[in-house]
C-alpha atoms as a PDB file:
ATOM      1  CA  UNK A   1      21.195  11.887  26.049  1.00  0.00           C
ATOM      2  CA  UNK A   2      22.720   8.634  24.348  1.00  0.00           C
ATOM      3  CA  UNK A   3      22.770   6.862  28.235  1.00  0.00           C
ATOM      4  CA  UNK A   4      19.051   7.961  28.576  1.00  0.00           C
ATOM      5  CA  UNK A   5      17.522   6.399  25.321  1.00  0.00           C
ATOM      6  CA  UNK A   6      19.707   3.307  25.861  1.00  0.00           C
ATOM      7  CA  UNK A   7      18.105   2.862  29.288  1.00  0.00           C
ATOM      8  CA  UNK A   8      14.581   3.691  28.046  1.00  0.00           C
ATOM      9  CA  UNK A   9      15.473   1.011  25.326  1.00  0.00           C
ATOM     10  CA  UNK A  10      16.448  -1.894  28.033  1.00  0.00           C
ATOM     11  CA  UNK A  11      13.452  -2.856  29.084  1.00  0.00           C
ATOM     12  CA  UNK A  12      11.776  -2.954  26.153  1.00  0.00           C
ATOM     13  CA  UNK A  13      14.453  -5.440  25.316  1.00  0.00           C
ATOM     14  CA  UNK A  14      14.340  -7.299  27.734  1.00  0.00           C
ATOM     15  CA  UNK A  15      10.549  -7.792  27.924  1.00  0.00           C
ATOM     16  CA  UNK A  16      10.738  -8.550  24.178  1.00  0.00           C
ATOM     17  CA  UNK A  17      13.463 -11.412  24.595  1.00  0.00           C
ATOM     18  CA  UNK A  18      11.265 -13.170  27.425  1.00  0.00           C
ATOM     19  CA  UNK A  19       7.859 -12.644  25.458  1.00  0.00           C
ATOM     20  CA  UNK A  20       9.857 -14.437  22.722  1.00  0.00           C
ATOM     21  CA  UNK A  21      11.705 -17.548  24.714  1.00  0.00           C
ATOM     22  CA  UNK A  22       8.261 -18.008  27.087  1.00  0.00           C
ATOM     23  CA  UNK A  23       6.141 -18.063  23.304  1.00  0.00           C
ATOM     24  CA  UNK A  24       9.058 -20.461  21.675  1.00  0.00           C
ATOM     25  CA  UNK A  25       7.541 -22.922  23.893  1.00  0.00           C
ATOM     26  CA  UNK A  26       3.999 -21.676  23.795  1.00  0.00           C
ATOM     27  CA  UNK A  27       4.812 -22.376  19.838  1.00  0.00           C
ATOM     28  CA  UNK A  28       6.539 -26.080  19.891  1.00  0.00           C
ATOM     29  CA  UNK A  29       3.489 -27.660  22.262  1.00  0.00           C
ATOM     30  CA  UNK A  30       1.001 -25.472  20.020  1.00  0.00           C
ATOM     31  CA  UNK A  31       2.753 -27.179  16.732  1.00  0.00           C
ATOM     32  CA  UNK A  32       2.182 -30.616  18.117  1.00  0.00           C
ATOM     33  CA  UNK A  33      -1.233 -30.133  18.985  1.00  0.00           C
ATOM     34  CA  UNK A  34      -2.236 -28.830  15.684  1.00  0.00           C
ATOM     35  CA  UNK A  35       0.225 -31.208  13.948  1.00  0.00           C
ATOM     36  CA  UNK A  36      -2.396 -34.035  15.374  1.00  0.00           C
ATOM     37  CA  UNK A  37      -5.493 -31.858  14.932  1.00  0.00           C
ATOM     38  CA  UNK A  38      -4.975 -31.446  11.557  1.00  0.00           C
ATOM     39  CA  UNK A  39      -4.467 -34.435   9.881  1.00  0.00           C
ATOM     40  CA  UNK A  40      -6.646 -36.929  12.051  1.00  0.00           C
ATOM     41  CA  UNK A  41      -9.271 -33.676  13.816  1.00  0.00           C
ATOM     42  CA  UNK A  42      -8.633 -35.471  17.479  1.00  0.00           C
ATOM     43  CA  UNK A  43      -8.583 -32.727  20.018  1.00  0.00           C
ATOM     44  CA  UNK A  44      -5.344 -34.453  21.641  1.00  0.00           C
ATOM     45  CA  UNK A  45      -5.183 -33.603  25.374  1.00  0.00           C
ATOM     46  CA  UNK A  46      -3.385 -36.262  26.113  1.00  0.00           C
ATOM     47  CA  UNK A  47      -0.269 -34.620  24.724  1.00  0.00           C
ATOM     48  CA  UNK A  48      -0.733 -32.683  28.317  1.00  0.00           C
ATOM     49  CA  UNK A  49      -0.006 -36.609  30.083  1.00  0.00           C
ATOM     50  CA  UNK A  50       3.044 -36.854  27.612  1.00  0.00           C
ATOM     51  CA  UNK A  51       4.147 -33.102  28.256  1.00  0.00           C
ATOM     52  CA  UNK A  52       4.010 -34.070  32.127  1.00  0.00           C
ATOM     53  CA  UNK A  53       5.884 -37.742  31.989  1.00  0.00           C
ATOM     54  CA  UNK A  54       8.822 -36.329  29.904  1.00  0.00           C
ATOM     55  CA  UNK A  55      10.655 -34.757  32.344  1.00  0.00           C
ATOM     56  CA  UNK A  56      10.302 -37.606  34.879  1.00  0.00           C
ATOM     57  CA  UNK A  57      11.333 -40.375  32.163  1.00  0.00           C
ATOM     58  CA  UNK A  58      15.016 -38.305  31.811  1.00  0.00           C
ATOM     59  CA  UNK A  59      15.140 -37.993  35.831  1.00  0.00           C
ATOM     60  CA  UNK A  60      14.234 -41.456  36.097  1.00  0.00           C
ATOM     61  CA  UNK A  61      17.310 -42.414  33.435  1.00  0.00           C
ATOM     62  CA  UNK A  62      19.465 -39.773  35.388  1.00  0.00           C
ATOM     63  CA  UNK A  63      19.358 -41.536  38.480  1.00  0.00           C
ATOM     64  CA  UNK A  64      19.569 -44.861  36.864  1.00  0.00           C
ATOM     65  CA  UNK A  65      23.250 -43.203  35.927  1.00  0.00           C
ATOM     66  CA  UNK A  66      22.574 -42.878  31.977  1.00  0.00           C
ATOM     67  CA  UNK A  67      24.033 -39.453  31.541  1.00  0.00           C
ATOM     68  CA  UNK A  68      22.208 -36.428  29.712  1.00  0.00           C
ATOM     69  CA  UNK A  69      23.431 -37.657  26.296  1.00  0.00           C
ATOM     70  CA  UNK A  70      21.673 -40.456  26.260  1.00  0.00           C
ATOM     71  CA  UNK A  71      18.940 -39.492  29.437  1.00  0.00           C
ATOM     72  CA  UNK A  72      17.736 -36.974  26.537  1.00  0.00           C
ATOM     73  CA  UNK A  73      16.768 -39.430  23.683  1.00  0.00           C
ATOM     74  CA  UNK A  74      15.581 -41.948  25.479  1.00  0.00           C
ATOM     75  CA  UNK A  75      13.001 -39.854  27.057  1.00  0.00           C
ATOM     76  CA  UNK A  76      12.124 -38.313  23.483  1.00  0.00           C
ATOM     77  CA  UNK A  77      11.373 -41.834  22.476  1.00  0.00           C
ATOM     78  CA  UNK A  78       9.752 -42.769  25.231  1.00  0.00           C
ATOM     79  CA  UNK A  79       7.452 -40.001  24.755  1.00  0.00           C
ATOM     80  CA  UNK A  80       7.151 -40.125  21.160  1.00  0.00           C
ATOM     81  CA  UNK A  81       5.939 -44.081  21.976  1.00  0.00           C
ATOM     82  CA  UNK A  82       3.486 -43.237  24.146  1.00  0.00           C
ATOM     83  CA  UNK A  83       2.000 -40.894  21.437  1.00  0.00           C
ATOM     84  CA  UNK A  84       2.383 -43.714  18.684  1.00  0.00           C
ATOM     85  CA  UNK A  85       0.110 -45.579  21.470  1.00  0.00           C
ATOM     86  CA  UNK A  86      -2.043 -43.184  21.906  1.00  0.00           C
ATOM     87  CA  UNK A  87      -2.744 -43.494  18.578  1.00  0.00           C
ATOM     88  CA  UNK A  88      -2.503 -47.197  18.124  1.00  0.00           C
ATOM     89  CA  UNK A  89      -4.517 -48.580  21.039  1.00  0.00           C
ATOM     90  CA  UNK A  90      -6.551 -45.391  21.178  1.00  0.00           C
ATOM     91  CA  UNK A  91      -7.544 -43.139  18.647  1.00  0.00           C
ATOM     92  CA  UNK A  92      -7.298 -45.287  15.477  1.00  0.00           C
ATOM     93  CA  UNK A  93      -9.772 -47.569  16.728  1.00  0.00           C
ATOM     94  CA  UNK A  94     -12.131 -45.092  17.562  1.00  0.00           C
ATOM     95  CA  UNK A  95     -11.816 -44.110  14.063  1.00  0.00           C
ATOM     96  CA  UNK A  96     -12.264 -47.162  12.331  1.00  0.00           C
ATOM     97  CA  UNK A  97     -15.817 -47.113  14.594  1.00  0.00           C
ATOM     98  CA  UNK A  98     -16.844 -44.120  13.359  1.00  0.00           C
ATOM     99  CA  UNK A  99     -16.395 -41.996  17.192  1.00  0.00           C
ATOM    100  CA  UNK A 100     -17.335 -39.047  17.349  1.00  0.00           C
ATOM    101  CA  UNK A 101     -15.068 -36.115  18.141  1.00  0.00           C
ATOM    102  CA  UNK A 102     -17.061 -35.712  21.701  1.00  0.00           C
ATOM    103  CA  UNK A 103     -15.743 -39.599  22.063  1.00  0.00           C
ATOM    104  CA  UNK A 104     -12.194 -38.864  21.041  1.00  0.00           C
ATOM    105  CA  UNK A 105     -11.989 -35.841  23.664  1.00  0.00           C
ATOM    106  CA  UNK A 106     -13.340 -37.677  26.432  1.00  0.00           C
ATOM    107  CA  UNK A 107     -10.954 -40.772  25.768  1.00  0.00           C
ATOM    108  CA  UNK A 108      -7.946 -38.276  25.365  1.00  0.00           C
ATOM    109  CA  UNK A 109      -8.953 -36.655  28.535  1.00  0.00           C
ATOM    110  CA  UNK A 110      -8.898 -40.052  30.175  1.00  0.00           C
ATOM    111  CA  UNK A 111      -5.517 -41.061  28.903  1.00  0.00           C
ATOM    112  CA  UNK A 112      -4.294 -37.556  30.263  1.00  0.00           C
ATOM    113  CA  UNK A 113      -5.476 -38.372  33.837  1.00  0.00           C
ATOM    114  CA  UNK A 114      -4.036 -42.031  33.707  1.00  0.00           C
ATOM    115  CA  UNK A 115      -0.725 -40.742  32.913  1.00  0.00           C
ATOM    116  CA  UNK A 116      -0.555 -37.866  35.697  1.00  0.00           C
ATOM    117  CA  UNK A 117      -2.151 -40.484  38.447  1.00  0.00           C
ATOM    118  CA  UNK A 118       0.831 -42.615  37.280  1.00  0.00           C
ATOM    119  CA  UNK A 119       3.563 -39.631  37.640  1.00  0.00           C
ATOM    120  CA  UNK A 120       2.011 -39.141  41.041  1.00  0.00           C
ATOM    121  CA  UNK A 121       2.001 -42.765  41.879  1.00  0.00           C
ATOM    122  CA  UNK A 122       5.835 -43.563  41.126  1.00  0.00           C
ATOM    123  CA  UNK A 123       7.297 -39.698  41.560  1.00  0.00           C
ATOM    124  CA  UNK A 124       5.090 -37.547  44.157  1.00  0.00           C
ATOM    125  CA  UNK A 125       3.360 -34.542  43.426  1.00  0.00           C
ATOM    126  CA  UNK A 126       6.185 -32.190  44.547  1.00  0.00           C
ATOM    127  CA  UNK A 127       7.897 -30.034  41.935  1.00  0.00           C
ATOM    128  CA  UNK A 128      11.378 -30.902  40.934  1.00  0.00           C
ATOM    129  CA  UNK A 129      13.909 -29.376  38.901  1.00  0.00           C
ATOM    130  CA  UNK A 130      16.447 -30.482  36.339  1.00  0.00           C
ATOM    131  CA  UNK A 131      18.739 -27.603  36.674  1.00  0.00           C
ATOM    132  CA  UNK A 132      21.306 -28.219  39.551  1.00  0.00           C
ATOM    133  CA  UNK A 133      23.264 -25.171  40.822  1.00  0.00           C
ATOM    134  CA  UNK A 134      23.241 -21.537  39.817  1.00  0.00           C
ATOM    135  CA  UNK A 135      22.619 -20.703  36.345  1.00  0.00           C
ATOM    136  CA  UNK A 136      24.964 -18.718  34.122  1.00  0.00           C
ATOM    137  CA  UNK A 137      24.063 -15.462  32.426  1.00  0.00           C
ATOM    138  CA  UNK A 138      24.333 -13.668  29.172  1.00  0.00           C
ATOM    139  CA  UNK A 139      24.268  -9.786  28.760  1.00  0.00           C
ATOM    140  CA  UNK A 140      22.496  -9.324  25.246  1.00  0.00           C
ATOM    141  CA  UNK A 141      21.800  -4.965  24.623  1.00  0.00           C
ATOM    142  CA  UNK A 142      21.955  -3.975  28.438  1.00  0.00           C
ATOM    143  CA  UNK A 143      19.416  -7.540  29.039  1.00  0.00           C
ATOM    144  CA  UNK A 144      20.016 -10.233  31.028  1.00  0.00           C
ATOM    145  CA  UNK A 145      19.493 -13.908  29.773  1.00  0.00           C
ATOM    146  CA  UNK A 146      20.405 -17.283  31.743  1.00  0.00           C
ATOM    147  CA  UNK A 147      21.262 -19.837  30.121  1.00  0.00           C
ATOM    148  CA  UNK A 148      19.024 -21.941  30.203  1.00  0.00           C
ATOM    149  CA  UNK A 149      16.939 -19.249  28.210  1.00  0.00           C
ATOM    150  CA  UNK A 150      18.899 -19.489  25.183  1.00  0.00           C
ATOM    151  CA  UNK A 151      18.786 -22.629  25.182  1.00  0.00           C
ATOM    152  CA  UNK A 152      15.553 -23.069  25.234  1.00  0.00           C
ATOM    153  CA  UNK A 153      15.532 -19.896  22.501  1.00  0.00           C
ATOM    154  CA  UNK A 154      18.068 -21.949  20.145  1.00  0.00           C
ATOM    155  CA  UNK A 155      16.569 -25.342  20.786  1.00  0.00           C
ATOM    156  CA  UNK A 156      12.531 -23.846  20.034  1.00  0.00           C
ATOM    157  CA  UNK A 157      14.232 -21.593  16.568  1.00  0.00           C
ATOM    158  CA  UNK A 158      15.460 -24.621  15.184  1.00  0.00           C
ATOM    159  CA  UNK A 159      12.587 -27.255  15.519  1.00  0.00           C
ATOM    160  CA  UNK A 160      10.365 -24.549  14.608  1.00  0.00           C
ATOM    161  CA  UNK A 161      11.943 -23.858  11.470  1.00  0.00           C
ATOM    162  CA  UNK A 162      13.022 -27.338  10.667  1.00  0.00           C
ATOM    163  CA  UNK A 163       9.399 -28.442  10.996  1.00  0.00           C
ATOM    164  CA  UNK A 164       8.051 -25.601   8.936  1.00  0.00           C
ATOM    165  CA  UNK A 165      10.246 -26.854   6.416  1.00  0.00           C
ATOM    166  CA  UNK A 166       9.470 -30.350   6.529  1.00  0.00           C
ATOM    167  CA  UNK A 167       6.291 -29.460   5.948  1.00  0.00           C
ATOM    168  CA  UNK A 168       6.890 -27.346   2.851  1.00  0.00           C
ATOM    169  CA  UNK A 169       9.250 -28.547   1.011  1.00  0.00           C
ATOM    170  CA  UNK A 170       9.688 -32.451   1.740  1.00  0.00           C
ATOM    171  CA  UNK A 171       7.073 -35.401   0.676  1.00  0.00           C
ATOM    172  CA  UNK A 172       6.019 -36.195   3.882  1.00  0.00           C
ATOM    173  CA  UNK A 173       4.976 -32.481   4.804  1.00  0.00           C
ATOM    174  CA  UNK A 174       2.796 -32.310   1.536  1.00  0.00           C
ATOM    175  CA  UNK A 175       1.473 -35.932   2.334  1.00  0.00           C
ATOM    176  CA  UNK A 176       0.856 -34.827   5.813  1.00  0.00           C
ATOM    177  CA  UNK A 177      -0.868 -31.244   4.739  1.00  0.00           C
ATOM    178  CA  UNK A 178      -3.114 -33.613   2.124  1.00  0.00           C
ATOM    179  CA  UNK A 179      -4.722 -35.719   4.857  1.00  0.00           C
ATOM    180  CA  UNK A 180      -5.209 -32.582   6.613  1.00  0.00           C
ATOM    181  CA  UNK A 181      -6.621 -30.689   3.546  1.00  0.00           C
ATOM    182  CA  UNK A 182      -8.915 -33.845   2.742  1.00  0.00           C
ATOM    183  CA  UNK A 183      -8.719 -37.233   4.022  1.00  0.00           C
ATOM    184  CA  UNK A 184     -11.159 -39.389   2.015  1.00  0.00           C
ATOM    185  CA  UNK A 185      -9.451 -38.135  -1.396  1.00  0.00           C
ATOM    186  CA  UNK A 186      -6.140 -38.809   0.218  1.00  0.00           C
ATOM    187  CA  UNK A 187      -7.265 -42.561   0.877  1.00  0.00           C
ATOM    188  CA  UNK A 188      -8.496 -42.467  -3.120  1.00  0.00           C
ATOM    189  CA  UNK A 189      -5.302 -41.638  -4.166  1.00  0.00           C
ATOM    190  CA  UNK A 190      -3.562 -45.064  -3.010  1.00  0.00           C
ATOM    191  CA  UNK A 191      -1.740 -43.664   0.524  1.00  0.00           C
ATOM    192  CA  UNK A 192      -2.375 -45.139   4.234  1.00  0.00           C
ATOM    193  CA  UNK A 193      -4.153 -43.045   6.372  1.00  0.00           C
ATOM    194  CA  UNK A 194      -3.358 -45.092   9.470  1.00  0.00           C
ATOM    195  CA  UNK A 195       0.161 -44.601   8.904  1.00  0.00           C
ATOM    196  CA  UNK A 196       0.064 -41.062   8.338  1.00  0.00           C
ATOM    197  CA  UNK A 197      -1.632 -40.699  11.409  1.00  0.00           C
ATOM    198  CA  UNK A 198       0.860 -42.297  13.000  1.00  0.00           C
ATOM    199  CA  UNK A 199       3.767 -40.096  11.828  1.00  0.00           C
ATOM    200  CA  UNK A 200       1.623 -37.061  12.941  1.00  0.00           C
ATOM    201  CA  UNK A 201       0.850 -38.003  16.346  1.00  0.00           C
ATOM    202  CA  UNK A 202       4.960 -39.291  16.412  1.00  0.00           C
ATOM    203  CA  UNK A 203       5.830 -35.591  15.564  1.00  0.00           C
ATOM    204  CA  UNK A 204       3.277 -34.006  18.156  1.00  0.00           C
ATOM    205  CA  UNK A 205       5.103 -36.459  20.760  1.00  0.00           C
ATOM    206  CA  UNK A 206       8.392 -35.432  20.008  1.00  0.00           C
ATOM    207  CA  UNK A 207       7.447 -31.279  19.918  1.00  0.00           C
ATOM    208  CA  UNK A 208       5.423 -31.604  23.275  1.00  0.00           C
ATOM    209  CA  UNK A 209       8.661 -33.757  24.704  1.00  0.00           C
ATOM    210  CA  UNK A 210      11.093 -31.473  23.517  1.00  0.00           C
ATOM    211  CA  UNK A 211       9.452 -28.219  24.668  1.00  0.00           C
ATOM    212  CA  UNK A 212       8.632 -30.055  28.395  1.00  0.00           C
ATOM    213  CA  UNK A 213      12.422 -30.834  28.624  1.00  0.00           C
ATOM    214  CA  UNK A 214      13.273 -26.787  28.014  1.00  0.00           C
ATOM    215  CA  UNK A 215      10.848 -25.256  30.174  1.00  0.00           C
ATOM    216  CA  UNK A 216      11.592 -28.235  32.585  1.00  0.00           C
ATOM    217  CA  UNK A 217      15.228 -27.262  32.891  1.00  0.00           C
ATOM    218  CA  UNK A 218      14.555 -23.462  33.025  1.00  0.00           C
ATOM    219  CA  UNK A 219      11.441 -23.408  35.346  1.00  0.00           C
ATOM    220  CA  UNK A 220      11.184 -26.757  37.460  1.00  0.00           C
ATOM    221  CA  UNK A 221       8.029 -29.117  36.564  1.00  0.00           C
ATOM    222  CA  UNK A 222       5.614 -31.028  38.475  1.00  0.00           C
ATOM    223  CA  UNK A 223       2.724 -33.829  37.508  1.00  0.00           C
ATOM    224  CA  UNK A 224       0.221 -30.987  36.766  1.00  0.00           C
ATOM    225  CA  UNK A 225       2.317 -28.567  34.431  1.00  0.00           C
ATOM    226  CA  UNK A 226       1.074 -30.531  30.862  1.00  0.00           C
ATOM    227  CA  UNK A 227      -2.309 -29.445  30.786  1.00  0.00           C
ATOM    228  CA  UNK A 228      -1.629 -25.823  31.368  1.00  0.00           C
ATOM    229  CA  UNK A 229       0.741 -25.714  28.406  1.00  0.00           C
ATOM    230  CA  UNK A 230      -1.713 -27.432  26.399  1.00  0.00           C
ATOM    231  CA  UNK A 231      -4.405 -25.135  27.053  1.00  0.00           C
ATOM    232  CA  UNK A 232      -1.926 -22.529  26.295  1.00  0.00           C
ATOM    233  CA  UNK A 233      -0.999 -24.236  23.341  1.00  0.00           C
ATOM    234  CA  UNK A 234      -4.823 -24.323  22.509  1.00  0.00           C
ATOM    235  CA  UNK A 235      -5.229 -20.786  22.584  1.00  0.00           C
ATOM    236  CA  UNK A 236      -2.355 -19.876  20.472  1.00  0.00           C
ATOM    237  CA  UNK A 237      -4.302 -22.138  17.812  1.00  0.00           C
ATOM    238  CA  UNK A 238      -6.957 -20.131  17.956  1.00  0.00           C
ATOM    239  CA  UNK A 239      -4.683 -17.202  17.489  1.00  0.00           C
ATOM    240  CA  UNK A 240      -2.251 -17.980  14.861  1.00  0.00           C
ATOM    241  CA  UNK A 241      -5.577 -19.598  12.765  1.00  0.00           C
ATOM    242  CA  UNK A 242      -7.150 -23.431  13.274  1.00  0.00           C
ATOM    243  CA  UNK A 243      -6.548 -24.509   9.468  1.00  0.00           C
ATOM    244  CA  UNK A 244      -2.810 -23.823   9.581  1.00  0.00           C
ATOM    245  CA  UNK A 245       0.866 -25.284  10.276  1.00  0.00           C
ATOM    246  CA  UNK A 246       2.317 -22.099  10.645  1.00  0.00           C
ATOM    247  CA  UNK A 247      -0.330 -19.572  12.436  1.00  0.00           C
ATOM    248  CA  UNK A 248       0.084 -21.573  15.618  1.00  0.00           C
ATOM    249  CA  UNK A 249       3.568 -21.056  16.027  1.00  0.00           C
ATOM    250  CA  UNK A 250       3.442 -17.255  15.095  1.00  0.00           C
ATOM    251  CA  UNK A 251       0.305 -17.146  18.114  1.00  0.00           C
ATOM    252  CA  UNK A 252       2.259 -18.569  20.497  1.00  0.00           C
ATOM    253  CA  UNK A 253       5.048 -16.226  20.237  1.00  0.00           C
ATOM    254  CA  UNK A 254       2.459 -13.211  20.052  1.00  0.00           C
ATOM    255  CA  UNK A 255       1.155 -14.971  23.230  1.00  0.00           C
ATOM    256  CA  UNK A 256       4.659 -15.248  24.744  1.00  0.00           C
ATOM    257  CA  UNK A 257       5.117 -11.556  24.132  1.00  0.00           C
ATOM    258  CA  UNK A 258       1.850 -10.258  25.881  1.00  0.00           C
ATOM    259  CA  UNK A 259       2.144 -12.445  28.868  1.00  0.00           C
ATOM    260  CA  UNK A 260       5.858 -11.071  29.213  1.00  0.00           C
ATOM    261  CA  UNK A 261       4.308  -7.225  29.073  1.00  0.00           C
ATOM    262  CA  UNK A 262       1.461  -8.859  31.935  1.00  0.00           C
ATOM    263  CA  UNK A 263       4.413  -9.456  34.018  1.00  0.00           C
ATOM    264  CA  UNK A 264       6.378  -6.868  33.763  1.00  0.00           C
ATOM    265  CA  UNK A 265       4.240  -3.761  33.770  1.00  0.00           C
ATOM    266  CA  UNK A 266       0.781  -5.696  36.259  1.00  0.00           C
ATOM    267  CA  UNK A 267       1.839  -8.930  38.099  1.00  0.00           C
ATOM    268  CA  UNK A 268       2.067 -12.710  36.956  1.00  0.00           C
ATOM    269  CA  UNK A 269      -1.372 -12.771  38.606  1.00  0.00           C
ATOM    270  CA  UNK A 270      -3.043 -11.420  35.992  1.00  0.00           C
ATOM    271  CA  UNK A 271      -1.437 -13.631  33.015  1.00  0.00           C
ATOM    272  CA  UNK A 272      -4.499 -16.105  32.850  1.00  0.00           C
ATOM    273  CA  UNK A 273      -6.708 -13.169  32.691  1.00  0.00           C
ATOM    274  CA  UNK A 274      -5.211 -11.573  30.130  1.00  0.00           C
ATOM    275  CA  UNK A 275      -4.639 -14.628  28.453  1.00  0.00           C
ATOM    276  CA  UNK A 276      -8.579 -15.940  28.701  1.00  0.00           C
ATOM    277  CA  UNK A 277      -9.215 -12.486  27.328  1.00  0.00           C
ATOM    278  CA  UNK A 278      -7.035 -12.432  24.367  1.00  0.00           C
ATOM    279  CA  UNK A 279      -9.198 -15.568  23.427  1.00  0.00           C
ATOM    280  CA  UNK A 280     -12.771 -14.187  24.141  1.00  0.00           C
ATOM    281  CA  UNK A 281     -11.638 -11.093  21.327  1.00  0.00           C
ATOM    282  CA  UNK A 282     -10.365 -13.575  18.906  1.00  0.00           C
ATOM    283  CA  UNK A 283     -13.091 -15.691  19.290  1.00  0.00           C
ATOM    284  CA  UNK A 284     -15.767 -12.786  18.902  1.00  0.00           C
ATOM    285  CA  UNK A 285     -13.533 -10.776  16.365  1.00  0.00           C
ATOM    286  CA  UNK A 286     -11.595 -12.911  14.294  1.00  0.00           C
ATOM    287  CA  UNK A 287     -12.560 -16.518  15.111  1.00  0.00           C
ATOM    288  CA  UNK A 288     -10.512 -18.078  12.208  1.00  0.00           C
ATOM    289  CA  UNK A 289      -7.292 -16.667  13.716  1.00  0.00           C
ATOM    290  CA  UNK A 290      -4.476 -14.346  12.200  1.00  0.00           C
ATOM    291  CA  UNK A 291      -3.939 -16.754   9.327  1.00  0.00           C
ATOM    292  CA  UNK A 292      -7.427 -18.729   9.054  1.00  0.00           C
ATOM    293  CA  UNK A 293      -9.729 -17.912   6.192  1.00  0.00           C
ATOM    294  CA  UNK A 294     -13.298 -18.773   5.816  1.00  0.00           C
ATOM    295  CA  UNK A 295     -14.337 -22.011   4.240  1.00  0.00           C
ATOM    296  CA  UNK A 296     -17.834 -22.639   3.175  1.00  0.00           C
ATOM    297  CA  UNK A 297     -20.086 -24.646   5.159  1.00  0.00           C
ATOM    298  CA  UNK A 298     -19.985 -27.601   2.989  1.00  0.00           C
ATOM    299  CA  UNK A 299     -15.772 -27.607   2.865  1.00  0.00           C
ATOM    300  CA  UNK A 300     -15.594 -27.308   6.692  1.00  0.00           C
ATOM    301  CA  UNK A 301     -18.396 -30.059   6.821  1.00  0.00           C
END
């Protein structure tokens, strides 16, 4: 009777640990999106161009013979540069003209095609894989993890929670949830919006590097594999709530799970579909997300 229920009980398991590794990175990319939208309201999809170059930046310093130790932070700077650019030669200018937020998707959008033409230009379109050799395994409750799981599960827990953190309980998270909450009065008060800016698009870099690296090393990557996680990312925004830090990261891993029940009891298939439905109800039934609440007109104005 015991043997039965425990076997019942496996996959349950292991569907639940894969729904919540796949939404850890769902989460990290969906945190760096909003951790731009909020403060600065730029629809960033050109986080998908930084998501895509990561991977090649730390195969490009492997083969130049730096090894991982080193291969691994100077592609998170890289990255995190090319979002401080973003934002520099970009974004803040646009800005300071008074762009709209149709102008700021559109110039996002190009800066998201320049940097995939690029990857394609000096690496191929092919997909290519940081993980050489077989994998090693860990038995977890009668489930099966690689490694390469858990450490993506390990890596995701702990910038998730460091971030949340951050944001609640250190100067810069308040500052940061201030320019979100109201920018003009947070200019009144005496602080720099551009820098501010700045440090959010600098976090959004390094979340979108960090979670490209982990799903790079676990699944392979290619030149095209950015914008799909951002558009994943987008719709655990709309989830987890648009006006919060948190709600993102709790909608990606409620994404994570149900596109780890798709697979396992339909086909990977049907993941988009279920996933472009999960959005139409949340759009028609709760359109502020789990954690959103309504504003008036005037306050979302």
């Amino acid at each position: 009777m015991q043997k039965d229920a425990t076997s019942k009980l496996t996959p349950f398991v292991q569907i639940l640990l894969n729904g919540l590794i796949s939404g850890s990175a769902i989460a990290l990319v969906a945190v760096a999106f909003q951790m731009v939208y909020l403060p600065t309201r730029v629809f960033f999809i050109g986080l998908a161009g930084i998501y895509s170059l990561t991977p090649y930046l730390l195969l490009f310093a492997a083969k130049a013979g730096a090894p991982l130790a080193v291969g691994i932070p100077l592609a998170l700077a890289a990255s995190v540069f090319v979002a401080l650019a973003c934002e520099w030669l970009n974004h803040a200018r646009l800005a300071r003209k008074g762009a709209s937020d149709g102008a700021h998707l559109i110039s996002s959008l190009g800066i998201y095609i320049v940097l995939v033409q690029l990857i394609a230009i000096f690496w191929g379109n092919d997909t290519k894989s940081l993980h050489i050799g077989l994998d090693s395994t860990v038995h977890f409750s009668g489930s099966v993890l690689t490694g390469s799981q858990l450490l993506m599960a390990c890596v995701a827990a702990a910038l998730l929670l460091g971030v949340l953190a951050i944001l609640r309980a250190s100067s810069i998270g308040l500052r940061l949830r201030a320019l979100a909450d109201n920018p003009t009065q947070f200019a009144l008060f005496g602080f720099d919006v551009d820098a501010h800016r700045l440090i959010a698009f600098a976090f959004a870099g390094a979340f979108a590097a960090a979670s490209s690296l982990l799903t790079a090393y676990d699944l392979g990557f290619d030149p095209y594999t950015g914008l799909h996680a951002v558009l994943l990312a987008v719709v655990a925004v709309i989830i987890g709530g648009r006006h919060s830090f948190a709600g993102p990261a709790i909608g990606g891993l409620l994404l994570g799970l149900v596109r780890a029940q798709v697979v396992w009891h339909l086909s990977a298939r049907w993941q988009e579909a279920v996933t472009s439905g999960v959005l139409a109800l949340f759009l028609l039934l709760r359109p502020h997300g789990l954690f959103g609440k309504k504003t008036r007109i005037e306050a979302t104005a």
